[in-house]
Protein backbone atom coordinates (compact mmCIF):
# COMPACT_ATOMS: atom_id res chain seq x y z
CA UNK A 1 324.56 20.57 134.04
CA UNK A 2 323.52 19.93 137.79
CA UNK A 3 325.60 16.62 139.54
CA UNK A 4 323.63 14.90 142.05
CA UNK A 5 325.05 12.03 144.24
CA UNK A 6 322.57 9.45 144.11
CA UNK A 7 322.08 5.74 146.23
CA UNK A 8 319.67 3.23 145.94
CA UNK A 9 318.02 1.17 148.12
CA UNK A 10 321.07 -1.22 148.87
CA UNK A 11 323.03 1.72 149.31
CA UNK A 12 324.93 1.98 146.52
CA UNK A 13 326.28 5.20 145.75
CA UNK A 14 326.99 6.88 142.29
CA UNK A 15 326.96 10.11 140.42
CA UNK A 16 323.59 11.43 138.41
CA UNK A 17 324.21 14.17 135.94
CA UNK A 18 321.23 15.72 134.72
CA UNK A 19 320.19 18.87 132.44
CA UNK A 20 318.34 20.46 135.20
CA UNK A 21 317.11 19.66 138.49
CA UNK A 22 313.59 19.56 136.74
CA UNK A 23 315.49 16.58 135.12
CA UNK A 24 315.92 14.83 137.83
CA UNK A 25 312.89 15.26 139.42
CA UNK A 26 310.94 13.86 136.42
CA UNK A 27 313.37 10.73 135.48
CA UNK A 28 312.70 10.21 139.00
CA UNK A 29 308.77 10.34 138.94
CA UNK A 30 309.05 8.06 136.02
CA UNK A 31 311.46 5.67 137.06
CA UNK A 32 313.67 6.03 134.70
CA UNK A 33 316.47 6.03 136.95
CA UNK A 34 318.16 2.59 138.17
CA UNK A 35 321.73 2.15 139.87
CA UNK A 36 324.39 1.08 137.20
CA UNK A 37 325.53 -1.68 139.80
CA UNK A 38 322.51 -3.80 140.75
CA UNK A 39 319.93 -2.44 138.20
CA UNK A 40 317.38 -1.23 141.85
CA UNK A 41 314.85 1.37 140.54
CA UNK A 42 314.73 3.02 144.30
CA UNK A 43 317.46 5.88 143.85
CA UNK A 44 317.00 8.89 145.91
CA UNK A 45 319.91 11.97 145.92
CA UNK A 46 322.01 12.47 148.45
CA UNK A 47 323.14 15.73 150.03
CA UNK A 48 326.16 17.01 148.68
CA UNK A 49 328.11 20.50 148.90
CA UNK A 50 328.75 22.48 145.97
CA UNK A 51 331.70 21.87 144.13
CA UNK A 52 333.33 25.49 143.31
CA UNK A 53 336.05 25.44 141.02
CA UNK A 54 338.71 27.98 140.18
CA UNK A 55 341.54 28.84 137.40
CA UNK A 56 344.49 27.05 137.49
CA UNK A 57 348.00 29.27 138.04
CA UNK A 58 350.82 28.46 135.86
CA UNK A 59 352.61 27.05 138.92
CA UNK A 60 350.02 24.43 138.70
CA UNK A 61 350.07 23.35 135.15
CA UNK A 62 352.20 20.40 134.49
CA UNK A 63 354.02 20.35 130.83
CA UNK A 64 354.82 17.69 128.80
CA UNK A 65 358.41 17.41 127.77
CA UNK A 66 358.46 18.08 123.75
CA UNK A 67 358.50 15.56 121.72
CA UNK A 68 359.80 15.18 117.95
CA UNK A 69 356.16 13.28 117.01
CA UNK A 70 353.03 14.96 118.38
CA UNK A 71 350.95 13.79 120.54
CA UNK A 72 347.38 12.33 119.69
CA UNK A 73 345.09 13.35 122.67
CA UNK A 74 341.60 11.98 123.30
CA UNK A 75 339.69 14.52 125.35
CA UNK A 76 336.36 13.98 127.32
CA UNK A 77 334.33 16.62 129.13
CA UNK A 78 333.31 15.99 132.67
CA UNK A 79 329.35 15.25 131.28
CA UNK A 80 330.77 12.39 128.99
CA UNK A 81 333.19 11.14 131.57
CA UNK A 82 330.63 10.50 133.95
CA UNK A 83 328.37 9.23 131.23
CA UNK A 84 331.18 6.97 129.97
CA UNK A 85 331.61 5.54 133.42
CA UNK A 86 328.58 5.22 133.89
CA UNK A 87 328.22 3.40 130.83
CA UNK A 88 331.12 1.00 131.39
CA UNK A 89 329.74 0.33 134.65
CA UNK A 90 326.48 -0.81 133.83
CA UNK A 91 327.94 -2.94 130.80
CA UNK A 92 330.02 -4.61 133.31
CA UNK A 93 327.78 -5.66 135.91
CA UNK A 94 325.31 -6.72 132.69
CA UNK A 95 327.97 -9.13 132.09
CA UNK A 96 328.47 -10.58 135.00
CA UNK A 97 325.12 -10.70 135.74
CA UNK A 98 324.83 -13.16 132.53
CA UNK A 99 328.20 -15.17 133.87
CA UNK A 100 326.66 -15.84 136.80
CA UNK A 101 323.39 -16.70 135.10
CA UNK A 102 324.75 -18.89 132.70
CA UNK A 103 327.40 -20.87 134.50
CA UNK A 104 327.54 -23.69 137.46
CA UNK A 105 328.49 -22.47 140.92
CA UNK A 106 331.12 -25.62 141.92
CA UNK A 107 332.58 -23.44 144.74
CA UNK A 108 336.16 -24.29 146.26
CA UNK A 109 336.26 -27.39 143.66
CA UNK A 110 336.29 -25.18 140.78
CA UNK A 111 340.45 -26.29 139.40
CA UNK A 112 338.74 -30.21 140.26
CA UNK A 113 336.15 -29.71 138.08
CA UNK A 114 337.86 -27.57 135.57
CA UNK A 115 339.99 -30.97 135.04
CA UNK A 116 336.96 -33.11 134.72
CA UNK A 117 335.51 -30.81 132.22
CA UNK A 118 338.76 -30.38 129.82
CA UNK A 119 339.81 -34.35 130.51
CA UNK A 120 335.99 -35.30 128.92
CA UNK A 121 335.09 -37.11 132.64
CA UNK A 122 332.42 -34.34 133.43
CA UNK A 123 330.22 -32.81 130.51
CA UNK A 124 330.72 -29.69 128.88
CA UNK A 125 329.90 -26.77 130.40
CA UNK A 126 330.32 -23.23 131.92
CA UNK A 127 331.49 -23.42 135.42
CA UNK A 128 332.82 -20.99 138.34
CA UNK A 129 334.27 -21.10 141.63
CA UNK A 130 337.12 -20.21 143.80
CA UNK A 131 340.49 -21.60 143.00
CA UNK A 132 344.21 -20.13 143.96
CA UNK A 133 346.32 -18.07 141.35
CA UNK A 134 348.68 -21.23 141.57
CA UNK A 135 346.12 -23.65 140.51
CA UNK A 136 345.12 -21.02 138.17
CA UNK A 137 348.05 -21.07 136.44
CA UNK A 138 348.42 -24.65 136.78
CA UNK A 139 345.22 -25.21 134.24
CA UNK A 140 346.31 -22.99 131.80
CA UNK A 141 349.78 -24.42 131.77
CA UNK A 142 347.47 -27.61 131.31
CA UNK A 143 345.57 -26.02 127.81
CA UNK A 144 342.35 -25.35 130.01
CA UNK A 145 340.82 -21.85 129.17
CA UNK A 146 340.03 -20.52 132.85
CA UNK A 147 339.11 -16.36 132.93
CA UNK A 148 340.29 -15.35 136.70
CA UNK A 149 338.22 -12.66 138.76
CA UNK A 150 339.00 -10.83 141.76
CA UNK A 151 335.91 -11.85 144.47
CA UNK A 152 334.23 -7.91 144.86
CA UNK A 153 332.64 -9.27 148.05
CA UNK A 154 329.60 -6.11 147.64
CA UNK A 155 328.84 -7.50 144.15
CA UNK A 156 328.58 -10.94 145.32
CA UNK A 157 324.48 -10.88 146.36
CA UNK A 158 323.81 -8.52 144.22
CA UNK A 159 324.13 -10.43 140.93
CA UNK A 160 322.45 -13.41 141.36
């Protein structure tokens, strides 16, 4: 399994993992490579150093204290970590993509409007905006429904 670091055009930068470098090279010729954040087809590798990796010493290994039930473990490999991630990454921004597609930019008078909109003075409709985390709780102390997101200020062109 060969690891590539990968950016595209807007410089986003993310992990590839491929079968073989042949791999790459031909998901590449046939564009079947996009970045998970902003969906850009234009992803070239990156240098990187080899990552060389060595056995752990029992000094190193950590134990869990024993426990009277045992424990239920979920274990990845590294190849479907990375896809995983990969995979929650893209859902994400797929999401938010449609958000932003499908709701009403009202900018700082978001809480205002959010009023309106529960009160029946504005019609119905997705909105978002910019609001405090006190006026935030404010409106659902109120009964209004209001999802709050942390502004990623490098997502912000990229998914309109």
């Amino acid at each position: 399994m060969k690891v590539y670091n990968l950016a595209c055009a807007l410089d986003h930068r993310f992990e590839g993992w491929f079968s073989s470098e042949k791999d790459f090279f031909t998901q590449q010729a046939e564009g079947h490579l996009c970045c998970p954040i902003c969906d850009n087809a234009e992803v070239q590798r990156l240098p990187s150093a080899p990552h060389i990796g060595g056995k752990a010493t029992p000094d190193h290994i950590e134990r869990a204290p024993a426990s009277a039930e045992p424990a239920q473990t979920i274990a990845l490999s590294n190849a479907d970590h990375g896809q995983l991630e990969k995979q929650i990454q893209a859902t994400f921004m797929k999401a938010m993509r449609e958000l932003v597609h499908k709701s009403e930019d009202v900018g700082s008078s978001f809480a205002e409007e959010a009023r309106k909109i529960h009160y029946k003075e504005s019609p119905e409709r997705s909105i978002r905006g910019q609001t405090s985390a006190d006026e935030v709780s404010a409106l659902r102390e109120e009964g209004i429904d209001v999802l709050a997101l942390p502004e990623i200020p490098l997502l912000k062109n990229t998914l309109q």
